[in-house]
N, C-alpha and C. Protein backbone atom coordinates (compact mmCIF):
# COMPACT_ATOMS: atom_id res chain seq x y z
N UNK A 1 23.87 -7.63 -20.06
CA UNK A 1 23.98 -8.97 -20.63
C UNK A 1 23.57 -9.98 -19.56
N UNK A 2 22.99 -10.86 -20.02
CA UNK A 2 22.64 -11.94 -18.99
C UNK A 2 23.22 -12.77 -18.31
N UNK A 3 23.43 -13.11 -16.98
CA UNK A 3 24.40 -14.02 -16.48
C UNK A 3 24.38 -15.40 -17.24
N UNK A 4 25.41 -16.36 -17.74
CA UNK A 4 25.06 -17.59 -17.84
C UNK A 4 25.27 -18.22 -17.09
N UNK A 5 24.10 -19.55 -16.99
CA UNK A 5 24.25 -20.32 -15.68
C UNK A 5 23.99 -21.81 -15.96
N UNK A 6 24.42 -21.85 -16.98
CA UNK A 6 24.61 -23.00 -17.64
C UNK A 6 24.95 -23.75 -19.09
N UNK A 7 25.56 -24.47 -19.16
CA UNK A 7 25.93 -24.99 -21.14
C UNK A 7 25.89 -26.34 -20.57
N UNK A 8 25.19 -26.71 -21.94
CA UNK A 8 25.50 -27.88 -22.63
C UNK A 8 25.52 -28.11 -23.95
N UNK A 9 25.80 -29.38 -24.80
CA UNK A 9 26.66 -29.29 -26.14
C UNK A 9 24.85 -28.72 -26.96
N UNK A 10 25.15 -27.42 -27.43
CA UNK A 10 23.97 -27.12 -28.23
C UNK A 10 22.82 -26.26 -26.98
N UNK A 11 23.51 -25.98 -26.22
CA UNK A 11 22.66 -25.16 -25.22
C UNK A 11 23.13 -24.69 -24.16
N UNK A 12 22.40 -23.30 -24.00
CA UNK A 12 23.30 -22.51 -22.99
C UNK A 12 22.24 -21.92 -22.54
N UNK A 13 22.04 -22.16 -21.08
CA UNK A 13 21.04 -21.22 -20.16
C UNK A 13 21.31 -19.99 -19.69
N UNK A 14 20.57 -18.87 -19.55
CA UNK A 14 20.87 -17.99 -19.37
C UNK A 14 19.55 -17.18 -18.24
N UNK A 15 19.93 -16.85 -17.04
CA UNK A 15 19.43 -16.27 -16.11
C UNK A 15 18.65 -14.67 -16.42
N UNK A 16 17.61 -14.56 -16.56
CA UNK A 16 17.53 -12.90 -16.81
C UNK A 16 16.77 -12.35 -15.62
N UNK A 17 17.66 -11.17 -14.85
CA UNK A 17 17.24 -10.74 -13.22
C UNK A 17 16.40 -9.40 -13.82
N UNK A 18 15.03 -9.18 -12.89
CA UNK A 18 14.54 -8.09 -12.63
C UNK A 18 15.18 -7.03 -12.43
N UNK A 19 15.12 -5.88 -12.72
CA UNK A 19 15.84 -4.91 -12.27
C UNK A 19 14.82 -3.96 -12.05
N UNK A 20 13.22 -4.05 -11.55
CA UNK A 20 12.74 -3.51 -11.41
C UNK A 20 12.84 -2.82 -9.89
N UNK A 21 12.84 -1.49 -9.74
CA UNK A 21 13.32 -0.64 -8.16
C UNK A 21 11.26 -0.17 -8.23
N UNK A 22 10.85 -0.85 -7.12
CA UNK A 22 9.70 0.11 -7.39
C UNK A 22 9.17 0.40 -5.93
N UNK A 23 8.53 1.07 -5.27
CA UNK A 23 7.42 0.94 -4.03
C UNK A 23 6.27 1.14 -4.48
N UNK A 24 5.46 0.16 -4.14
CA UNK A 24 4.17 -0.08 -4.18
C UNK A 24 3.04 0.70 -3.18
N UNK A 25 2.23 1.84 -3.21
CA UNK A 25 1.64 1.99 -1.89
C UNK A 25 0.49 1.50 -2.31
N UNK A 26 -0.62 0.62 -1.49
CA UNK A 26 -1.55 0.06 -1.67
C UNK A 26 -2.40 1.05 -0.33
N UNK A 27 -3.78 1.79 -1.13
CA UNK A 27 -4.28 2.61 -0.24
C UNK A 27 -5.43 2.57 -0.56
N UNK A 28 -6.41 2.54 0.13
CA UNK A 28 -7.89 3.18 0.72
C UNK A 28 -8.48 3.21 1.86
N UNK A 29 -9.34 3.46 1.88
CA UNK A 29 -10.35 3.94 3.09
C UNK A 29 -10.30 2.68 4.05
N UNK A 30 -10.74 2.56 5.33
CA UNK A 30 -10.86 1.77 6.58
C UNK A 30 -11.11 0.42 5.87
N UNK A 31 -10.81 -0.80 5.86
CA UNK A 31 -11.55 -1.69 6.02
C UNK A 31 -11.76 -1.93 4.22
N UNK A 32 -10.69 -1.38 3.63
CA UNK A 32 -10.76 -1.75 2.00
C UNK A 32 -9.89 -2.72 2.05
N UNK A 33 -9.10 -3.84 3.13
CA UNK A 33 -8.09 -4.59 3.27
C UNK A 33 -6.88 -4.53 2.65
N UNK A 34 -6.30 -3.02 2.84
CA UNK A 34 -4.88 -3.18 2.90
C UNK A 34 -4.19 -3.59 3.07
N UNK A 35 -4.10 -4.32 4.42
CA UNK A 35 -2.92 -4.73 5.19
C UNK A 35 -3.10 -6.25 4.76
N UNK A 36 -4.05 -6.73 3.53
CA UNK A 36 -4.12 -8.17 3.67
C UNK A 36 -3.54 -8.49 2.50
N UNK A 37 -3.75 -7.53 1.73
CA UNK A 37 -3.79 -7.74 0.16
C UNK A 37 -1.80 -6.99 0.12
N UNK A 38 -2.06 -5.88 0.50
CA UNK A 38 0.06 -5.34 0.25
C UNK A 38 0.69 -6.69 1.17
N UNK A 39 0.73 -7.42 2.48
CA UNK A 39 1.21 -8.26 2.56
C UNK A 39 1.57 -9.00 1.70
N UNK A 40 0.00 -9.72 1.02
CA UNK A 40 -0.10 -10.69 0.20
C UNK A 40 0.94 -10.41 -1.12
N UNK A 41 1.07 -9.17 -1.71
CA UNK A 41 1.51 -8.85 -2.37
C UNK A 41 2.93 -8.99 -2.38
N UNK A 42 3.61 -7.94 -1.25
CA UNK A 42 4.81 -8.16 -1.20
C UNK A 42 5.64 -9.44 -0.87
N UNK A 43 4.27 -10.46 -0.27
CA UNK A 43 5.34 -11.88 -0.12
C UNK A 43 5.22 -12.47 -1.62
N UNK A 44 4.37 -12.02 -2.10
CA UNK A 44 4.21 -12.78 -3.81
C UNK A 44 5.61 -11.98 -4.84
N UNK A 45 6.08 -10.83 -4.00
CA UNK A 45 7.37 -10.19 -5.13
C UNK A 45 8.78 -10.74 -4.42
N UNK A 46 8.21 -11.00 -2.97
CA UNK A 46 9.88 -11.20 -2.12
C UNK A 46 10.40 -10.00 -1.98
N UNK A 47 9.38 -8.79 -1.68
CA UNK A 47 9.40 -7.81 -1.07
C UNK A 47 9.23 -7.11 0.60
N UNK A 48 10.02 -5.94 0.46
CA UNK A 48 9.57 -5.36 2.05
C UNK A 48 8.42 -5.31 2.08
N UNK A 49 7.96 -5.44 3.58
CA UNK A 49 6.51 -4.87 3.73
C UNK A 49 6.32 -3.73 4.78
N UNK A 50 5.53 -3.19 4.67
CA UNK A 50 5.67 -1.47 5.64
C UNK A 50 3.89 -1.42 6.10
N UNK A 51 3.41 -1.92 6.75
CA UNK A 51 2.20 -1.19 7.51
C UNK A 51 1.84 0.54 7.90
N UNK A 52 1.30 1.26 7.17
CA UNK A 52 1.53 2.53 8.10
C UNK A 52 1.27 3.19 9.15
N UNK A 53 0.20 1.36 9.85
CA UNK A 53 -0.45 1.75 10.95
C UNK A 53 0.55 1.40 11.70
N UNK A 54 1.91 1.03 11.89
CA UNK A 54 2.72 0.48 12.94
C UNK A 54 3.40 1.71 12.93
N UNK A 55 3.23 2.65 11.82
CA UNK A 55 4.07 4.35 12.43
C UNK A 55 3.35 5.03 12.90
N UNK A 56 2.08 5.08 13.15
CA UNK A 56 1.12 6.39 14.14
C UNK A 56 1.71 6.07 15.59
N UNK A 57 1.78 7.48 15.91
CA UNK A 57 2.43 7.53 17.30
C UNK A 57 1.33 7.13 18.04
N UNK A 58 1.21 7.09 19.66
CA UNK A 58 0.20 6.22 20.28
C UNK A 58 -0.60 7.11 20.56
N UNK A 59 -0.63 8.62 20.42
CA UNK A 59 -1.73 9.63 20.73
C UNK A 59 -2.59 8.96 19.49
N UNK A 60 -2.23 9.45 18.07
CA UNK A 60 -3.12 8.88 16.52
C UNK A 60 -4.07 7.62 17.13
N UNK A 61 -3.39 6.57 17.27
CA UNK A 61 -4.16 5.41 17.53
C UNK A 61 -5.10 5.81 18.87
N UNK A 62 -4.66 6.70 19.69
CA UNK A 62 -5.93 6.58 20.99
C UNK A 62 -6.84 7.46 20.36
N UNK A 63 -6.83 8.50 19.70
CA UNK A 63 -7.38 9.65 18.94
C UNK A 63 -8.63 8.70 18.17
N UNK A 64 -8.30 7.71 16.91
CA UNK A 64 -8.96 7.01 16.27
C UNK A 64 -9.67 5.89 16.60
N UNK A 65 -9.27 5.60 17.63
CA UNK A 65 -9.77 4.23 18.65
C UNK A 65 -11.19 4.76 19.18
N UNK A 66 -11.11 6.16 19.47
CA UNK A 66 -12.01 6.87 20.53
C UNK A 66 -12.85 7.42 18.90
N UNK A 67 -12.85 7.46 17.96
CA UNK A 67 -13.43 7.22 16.67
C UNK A 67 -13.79 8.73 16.63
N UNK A 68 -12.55 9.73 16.85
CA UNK A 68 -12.16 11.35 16.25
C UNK A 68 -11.51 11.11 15.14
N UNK A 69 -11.45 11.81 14.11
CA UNK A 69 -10.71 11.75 13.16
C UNK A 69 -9.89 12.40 13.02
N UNK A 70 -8.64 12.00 12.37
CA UNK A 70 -7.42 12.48 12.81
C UNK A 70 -7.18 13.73 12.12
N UNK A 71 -6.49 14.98 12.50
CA UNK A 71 -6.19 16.37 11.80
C UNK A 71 -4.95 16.19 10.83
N UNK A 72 -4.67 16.65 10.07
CA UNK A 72 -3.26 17.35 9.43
C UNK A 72 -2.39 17.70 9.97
N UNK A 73 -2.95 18.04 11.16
CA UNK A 73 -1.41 18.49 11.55
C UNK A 73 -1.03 17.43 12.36
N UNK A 74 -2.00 16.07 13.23
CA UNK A 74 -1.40 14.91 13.36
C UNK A 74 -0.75 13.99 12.21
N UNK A 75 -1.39 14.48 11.09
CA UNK A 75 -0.79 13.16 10.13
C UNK A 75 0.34 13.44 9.66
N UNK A 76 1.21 15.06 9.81
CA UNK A 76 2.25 15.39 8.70
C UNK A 76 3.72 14.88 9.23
N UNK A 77 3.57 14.32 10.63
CA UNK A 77 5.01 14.09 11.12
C UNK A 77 4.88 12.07 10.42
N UNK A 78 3.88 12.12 10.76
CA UNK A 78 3.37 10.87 10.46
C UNK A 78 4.04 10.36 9.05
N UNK A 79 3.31 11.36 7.79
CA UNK A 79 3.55 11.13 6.65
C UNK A 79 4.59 11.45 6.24
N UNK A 80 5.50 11.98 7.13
CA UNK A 80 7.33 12.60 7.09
C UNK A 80 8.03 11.13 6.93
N UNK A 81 7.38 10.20 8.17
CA UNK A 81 8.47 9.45 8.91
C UNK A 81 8.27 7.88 7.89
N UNK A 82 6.77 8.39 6.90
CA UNK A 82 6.46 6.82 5.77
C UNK A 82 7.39 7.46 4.61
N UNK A 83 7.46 9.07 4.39
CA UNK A 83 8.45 9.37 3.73
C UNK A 83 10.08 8.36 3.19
N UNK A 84 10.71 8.73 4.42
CA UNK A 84 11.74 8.10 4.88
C UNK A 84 12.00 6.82 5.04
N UNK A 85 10.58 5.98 4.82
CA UNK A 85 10.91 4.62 4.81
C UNK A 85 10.81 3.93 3.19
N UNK A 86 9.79 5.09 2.27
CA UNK A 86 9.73 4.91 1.25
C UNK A 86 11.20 5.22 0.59
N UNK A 87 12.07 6.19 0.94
CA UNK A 87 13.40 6.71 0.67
C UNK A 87 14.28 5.82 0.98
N UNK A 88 14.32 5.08 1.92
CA UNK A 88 15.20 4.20 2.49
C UNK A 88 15.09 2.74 1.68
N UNK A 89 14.38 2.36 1.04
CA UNK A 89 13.76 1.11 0.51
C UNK A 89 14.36 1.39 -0.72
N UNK A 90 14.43 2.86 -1.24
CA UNK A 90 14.70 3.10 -2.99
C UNK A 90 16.11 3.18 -2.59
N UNK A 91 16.22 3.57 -1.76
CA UNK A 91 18.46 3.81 -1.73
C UNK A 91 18.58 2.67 -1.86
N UNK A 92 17.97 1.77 -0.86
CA UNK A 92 18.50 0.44 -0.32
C UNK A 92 18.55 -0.41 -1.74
N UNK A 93 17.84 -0.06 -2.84
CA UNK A 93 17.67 -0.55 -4.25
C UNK A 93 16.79 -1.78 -3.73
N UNK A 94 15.76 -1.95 -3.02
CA UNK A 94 15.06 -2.80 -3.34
C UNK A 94 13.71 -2.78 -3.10
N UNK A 95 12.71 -3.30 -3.48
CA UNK A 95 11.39 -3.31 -3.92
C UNK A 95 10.52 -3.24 -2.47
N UNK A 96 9.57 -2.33 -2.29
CA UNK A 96 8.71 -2.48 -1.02
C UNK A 96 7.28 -2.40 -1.17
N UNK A 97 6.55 -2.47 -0.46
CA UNK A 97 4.86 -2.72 -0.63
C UNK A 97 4.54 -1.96 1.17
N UNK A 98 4.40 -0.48 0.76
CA UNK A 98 3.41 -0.65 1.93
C UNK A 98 2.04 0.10 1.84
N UNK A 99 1.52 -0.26 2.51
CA UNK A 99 -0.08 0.30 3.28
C UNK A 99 -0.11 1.37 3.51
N UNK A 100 -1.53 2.15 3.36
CA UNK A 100 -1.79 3.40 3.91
C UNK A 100 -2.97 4.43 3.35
N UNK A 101 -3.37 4.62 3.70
CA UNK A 101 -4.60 5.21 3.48
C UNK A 101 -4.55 6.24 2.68
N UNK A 102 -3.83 7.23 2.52
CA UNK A 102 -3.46 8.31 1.60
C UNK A 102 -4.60 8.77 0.88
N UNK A 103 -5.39 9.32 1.79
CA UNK A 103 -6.85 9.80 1.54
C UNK A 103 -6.74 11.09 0.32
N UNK A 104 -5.89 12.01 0.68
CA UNK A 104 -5.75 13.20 0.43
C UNK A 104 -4.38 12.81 -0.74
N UNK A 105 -4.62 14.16 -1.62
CA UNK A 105 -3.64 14.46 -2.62
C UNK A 105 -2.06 15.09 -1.98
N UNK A 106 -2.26 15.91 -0.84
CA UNK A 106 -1.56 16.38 -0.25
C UNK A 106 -0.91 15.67 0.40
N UNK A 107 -1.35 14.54 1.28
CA UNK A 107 -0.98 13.33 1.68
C UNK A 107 0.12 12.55 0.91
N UNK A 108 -0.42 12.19 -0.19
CA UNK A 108 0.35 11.30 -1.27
C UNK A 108 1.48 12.10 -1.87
N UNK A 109 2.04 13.82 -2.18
CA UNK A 109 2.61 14.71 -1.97
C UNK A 109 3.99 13.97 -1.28
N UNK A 110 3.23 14.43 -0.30
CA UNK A 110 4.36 13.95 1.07
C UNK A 110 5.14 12.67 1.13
N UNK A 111 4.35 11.73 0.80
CA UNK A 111 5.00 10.23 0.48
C UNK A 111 5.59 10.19 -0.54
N UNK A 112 5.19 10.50 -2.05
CA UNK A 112 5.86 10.42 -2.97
C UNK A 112 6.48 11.65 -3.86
N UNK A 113 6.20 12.49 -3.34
CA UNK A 113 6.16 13.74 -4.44
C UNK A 113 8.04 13.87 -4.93
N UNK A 114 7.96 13.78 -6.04
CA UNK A 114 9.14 13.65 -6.89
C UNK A 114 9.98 12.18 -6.75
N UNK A 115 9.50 11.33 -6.50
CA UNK A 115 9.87 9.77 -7.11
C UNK A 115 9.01 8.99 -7.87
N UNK A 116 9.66 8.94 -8.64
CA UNK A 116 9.02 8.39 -10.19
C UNK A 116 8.96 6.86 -10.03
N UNK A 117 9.53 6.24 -8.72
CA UNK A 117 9.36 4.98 -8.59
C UNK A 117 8.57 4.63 -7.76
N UNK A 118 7.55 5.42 -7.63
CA UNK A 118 6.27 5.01 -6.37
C UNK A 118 5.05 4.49 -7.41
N UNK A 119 4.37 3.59 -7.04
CA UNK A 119 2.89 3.29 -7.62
C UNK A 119 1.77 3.21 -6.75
N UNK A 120 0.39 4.10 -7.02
CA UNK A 120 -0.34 3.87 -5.83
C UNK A 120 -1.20 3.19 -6.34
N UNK A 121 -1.75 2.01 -5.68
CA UNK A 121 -2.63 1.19 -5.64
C UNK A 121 -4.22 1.56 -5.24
N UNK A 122 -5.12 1.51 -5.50
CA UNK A 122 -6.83 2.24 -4.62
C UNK A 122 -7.20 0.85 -4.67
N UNK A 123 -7.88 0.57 -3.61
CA UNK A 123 -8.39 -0.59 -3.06
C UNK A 123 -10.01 0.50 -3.03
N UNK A 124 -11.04 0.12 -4.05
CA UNK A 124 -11.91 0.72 -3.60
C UNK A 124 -12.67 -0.28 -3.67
N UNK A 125 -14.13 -0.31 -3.14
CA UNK A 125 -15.67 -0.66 -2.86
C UNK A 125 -16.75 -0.51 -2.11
N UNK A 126 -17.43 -0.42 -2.17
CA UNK A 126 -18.81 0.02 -2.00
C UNK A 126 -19.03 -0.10 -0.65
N UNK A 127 -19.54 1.00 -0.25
CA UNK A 127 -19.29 1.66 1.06
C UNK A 127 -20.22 0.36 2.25
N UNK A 128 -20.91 0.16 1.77
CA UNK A 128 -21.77 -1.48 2.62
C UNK A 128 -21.10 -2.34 2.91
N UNK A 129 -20.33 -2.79 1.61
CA UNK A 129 -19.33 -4.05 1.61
C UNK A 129 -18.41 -3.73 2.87
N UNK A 130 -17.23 -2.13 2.95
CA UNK A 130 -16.73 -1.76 4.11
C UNK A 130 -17.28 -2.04 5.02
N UNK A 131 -18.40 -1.45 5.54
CA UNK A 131 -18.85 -1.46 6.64
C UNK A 131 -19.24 -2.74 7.47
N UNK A 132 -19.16 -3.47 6.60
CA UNK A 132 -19.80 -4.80 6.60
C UNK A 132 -18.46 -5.82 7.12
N UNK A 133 -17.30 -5.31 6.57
CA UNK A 133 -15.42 -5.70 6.85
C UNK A 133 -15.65 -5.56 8.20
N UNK A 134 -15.74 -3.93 8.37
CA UNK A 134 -15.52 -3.56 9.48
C UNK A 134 -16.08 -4.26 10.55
N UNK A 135 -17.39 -4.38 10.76
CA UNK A 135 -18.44 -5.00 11.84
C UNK A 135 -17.57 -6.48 12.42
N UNK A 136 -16.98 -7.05 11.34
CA UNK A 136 -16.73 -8.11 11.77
C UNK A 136 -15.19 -8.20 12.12
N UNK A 137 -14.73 -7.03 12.24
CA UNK A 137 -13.17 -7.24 12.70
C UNK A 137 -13.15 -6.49 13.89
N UNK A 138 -12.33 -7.00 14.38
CA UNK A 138 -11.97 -7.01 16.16
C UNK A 138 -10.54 -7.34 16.22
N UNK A 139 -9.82 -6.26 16.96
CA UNK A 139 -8.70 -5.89 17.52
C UNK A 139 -7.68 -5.04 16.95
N UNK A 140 -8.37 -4.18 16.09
CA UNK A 140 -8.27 -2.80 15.41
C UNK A 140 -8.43 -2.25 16.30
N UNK A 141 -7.44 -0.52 15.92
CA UNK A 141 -7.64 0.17 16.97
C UNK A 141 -8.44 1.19 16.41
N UNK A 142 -8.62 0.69 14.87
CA UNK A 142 -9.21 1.96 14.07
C UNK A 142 -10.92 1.59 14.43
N UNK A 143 -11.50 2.91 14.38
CA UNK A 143 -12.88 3.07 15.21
C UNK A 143 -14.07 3.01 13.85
N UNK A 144 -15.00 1.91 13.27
CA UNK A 144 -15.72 1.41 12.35
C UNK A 144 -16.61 3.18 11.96
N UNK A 145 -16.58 3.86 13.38
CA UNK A 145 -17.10 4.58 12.95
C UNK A 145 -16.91 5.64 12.07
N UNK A 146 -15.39 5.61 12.00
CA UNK A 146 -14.82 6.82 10.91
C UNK A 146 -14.45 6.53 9.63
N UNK A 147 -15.59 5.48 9.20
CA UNK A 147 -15.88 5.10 7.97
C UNK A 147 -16.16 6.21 6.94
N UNK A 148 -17.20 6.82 7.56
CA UNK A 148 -18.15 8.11 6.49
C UNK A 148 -17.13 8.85 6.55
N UNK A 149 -16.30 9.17 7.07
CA UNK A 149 -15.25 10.31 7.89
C UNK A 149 -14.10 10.36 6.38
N UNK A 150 -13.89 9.10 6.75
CA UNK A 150 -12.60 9.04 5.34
C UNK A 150 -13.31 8.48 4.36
N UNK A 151 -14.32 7.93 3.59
CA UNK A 151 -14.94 8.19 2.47
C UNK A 151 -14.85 10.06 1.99
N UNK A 152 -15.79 10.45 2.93
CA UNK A 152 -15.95 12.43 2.51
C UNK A 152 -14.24 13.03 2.29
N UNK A 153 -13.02 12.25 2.95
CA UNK A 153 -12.31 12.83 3.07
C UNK A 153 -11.29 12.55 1.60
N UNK A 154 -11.56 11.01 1.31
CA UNK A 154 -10.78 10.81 0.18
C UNK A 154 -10.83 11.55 -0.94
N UNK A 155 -9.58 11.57 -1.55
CA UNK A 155 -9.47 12.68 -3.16
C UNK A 155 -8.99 11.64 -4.09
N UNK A 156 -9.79 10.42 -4.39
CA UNK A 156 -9.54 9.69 -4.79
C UNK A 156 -8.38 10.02 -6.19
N UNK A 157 -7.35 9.38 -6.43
CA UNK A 157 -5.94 9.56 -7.35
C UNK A 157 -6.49 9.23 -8.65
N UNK A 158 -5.83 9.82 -9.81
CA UNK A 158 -6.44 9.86 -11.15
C UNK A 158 -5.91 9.09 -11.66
N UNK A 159 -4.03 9.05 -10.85
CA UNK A 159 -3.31 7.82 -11.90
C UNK A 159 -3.08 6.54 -11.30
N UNK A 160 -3.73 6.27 -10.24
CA UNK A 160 -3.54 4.99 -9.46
C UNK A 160 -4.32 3.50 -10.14
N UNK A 161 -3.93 2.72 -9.69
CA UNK A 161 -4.46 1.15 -10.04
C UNK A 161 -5.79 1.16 -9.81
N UNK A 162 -6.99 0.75 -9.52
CA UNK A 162 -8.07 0.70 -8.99
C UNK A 162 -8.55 -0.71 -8.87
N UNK A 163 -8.46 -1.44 -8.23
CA UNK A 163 -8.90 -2.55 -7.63
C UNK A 163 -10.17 -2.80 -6.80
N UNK A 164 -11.04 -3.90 -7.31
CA UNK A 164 -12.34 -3.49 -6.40
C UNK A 164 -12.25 -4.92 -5.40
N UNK A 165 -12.16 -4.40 -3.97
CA UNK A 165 -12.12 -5.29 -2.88
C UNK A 165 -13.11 -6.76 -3.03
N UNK A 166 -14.02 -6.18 -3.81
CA UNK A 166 -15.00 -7.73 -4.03
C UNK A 166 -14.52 -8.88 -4.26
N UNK A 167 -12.91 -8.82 -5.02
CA UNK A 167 -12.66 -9.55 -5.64
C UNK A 167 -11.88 -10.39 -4.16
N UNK A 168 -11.32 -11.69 -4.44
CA UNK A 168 -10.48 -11.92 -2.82
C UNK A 168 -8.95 -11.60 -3.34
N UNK A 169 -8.27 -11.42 -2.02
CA UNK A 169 -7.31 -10.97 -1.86
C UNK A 169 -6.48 -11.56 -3.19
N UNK A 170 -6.01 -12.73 -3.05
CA UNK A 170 -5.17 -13.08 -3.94
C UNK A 170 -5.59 -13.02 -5.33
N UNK A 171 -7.15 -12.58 -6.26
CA UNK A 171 -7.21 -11.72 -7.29
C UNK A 171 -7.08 -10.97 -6.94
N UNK A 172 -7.00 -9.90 -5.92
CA UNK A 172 -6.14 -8.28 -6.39
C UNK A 172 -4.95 -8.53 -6.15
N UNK A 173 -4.17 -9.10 -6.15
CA UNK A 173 -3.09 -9.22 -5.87
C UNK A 173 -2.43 -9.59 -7.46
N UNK A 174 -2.99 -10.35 -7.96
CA UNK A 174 -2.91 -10.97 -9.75
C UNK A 174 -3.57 -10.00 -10.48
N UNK A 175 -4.30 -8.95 -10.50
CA UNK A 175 -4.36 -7.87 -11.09
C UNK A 175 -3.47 -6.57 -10.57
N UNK A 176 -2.83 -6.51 -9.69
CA UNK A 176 -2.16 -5.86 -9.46
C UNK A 176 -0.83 -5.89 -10.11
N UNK A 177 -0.45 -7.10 -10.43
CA UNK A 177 0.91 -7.84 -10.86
C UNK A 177 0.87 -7.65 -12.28
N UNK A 178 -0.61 -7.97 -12.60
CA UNK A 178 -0.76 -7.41 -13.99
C UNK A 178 -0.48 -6.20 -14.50
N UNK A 179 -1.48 -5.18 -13.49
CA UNK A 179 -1.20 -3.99 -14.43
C UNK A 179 0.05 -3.24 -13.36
N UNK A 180 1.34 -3.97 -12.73
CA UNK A 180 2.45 -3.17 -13.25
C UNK A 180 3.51 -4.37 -13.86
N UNK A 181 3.33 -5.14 -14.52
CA UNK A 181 4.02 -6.16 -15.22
C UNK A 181 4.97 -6.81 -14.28
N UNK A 182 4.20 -7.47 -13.26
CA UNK A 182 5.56 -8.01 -11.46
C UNK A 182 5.38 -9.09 -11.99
């Protein structure tokens, strides 16, 4: 029932709260602007925000800097520890948005596999447009060159959002809101 939060003679206001519990992962390839657009996002819900580049341990980042691409068996402690923050956000009962590349099916597994309250987001576009992000950003540690690297590597998701980066941030952010009714 709805809180009331107000009367007057012939009228009575009534408050109706979200009760939506959700995490948002917003993912693609290098330079599809994740980290601009899930920000954008989660300050538009009054949500957590989670980067997943602030959990690679500092070997990952020197590994990718030096523009090797990273193995499986670097990413799985990795994708343990976004686990746990995605878990911690749903106990905590409240709404989060984070980042992450989640190239692989196996990947996304690991982050979400058996919570029905995860949504993944694909930030995709055209591999020029990336490259083109990339060239012009500076003070990444991620290496422009392992562009082709995680294109070949992505398994792009069947049930995710699909958003095309062309658009600017704050339209994907309003189609995003759209298609999960935020």
């Amino acid at each position: 029932m709805p809180e009331v939060v107000g009367e007057a003679p012939g009228l009575r206001l009534e408050a109706v709260f979200s009760t939506v519990l959700m995490v948002i992962i917003v993912m693609g390839v290098t330079g599809s602007g994740k980290t601009t657009v899930g920000r954008r996002l989660a300050e538009s819900l009054e949500w957590r925000f989670h980067d997943a580049d602030d959990f690679h341990p500092v070997a990952n980042k020197a590994k990718m800097h030096a523009g090797i691409p990273l193995t499986d068996e670097d990413r799985w402690p990795w994708l343990r520890a976004l686990r746990a923050v995605i878990q911690q956000a749903l106990d905590d009962n409240v709404g989060a948005v984070m980042t992450c590349s989640a190239l692989k099916r196996a990947y996304r597994d690991v982050l979400a596999g058996g919570l029905s309250q995860v949504r993944y987001v694909h930030l995709t576009g055209d591999p020029s447009v990336l490259a083109a992000r990339l060239a012009g950003r500076s003070g990444h540690f991620m290496n422009p060159a392992l562009l082709d690297s995680q294109i070949a590597t992505l398994e792009a998701p069947a049930d995710a959002i699909e958003v095309d980066v062309a658009l600017t941030p704050d339209q994907q952010v309003a189609v995003i809101r759209q298609a999960l009714a935020l």
